[in-house]
Protein backbone atom coordinates (compact mmCIF):
# COMPACT_ATOMS: atom_id res chain seq x y z
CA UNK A 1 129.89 -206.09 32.25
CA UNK A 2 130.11 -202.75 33.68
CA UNK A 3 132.49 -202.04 37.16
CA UNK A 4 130.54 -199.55 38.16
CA UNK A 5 126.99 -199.27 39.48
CA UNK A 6 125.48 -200.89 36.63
CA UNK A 7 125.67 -203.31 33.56
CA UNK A 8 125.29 -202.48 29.95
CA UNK A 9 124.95 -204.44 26.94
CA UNK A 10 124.50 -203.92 22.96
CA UNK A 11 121.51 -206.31 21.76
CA UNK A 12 119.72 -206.94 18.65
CA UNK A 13 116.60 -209.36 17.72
CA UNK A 14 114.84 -211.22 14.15
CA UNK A 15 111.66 -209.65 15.52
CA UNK A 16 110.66 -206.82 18.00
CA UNK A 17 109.79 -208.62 21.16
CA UNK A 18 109.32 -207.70 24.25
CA UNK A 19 111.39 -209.87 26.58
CA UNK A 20 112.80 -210.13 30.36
CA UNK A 21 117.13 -210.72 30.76
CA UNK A 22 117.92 -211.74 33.74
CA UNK A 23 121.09 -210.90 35.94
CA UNK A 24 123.04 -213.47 37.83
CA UNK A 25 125.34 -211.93 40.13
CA UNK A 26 126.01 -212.05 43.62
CA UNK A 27 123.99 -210.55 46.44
CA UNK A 28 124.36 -206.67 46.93
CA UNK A 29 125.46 -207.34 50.67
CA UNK A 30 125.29 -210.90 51.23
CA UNK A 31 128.11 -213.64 50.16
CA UNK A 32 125.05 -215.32 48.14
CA UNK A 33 124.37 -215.31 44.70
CA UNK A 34 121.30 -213.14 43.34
CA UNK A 35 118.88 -212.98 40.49
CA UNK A 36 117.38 -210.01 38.83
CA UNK A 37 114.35 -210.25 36.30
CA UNK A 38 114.61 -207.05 34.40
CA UNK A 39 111.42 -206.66 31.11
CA UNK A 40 112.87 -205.11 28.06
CA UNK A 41 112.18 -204.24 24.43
CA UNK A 42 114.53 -205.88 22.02
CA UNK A 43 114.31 -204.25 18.57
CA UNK A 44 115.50 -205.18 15.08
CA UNK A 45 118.84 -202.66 15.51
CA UNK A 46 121.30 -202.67 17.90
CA UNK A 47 120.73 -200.82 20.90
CA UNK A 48 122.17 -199.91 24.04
CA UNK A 49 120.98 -201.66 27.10
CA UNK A 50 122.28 -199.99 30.34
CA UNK A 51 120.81 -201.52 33.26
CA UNK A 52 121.36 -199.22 36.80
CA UNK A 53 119.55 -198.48 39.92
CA UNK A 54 118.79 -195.32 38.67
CA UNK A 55 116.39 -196.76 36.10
CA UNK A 56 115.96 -199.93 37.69
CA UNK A 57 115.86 -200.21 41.33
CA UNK A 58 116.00 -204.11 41.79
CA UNK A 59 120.28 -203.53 40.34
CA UNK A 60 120.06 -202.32 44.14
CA UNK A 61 120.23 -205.75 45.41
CA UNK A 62 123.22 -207.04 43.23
CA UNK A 63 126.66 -206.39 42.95
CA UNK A 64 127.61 -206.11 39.33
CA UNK A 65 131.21 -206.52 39.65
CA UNK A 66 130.49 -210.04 40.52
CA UNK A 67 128.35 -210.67 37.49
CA UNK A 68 128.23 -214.20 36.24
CA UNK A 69 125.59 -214.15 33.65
CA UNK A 70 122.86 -212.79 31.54
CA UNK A 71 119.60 -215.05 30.41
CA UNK A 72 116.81 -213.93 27.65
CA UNK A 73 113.62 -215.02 27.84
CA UNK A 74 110.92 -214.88 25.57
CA UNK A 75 107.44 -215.91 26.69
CA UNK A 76 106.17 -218.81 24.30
CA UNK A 77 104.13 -218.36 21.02
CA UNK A 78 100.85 -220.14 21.88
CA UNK A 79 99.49 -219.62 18.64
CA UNK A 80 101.21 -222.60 16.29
C-alpha cells in the first residue's frame, strides 16, 4: 500500500475480465472505516494498478495510510 495519496498494486488474471477491487480503509476525515468500489480491467500480464484521486476521485474520501484491505470481484457467469 502506498503512503502517499494513493494505492498501487501489480495484478494479473486466467482470463481478461473486467472486475471492481474494492478499498477498505478508513474515512478520509472521519475516525470511521470506508469503502471504495473502484471497476477495473484485469488482463492476462501483470500490470500496474495505481489507484489516486487524480484518476479516481472517490480515493478522496479515504485515507490510504490506514488501508486494511483490498477485495476482487467478479460479477457471476450466468451462462453454465
Amino acid at each position: 500500500m502506498s503512503k502517499y495519496k494513493g494505492v498501487s498494486f501489480h495484478v494479473k488474471g486466467l482470463f481478461e475480465l473486467s472486475c471492481t477491487v474494492t478499498i477498505h480503509a478508513n474515512a478520509a476525515h472521519a475516525n470511521r472505516r470506508a469503502i471504495v468500489p473502484i471497476p477495473i480491467q484485469v488482463t492476462r500480464e501483470w500490470q500496474k494498478i495505481v489507484l489516486t484521486p487524480a484518476t479516481h476521485p472517490h480515493m478522496d474520501t479515504i485515507d490510504p495510510r490506514r488501508t486494511y484491505g483490498l477485495s476482487f470481484d467478479v460479477p457471476a457467469d450466468e451462462s453454465s
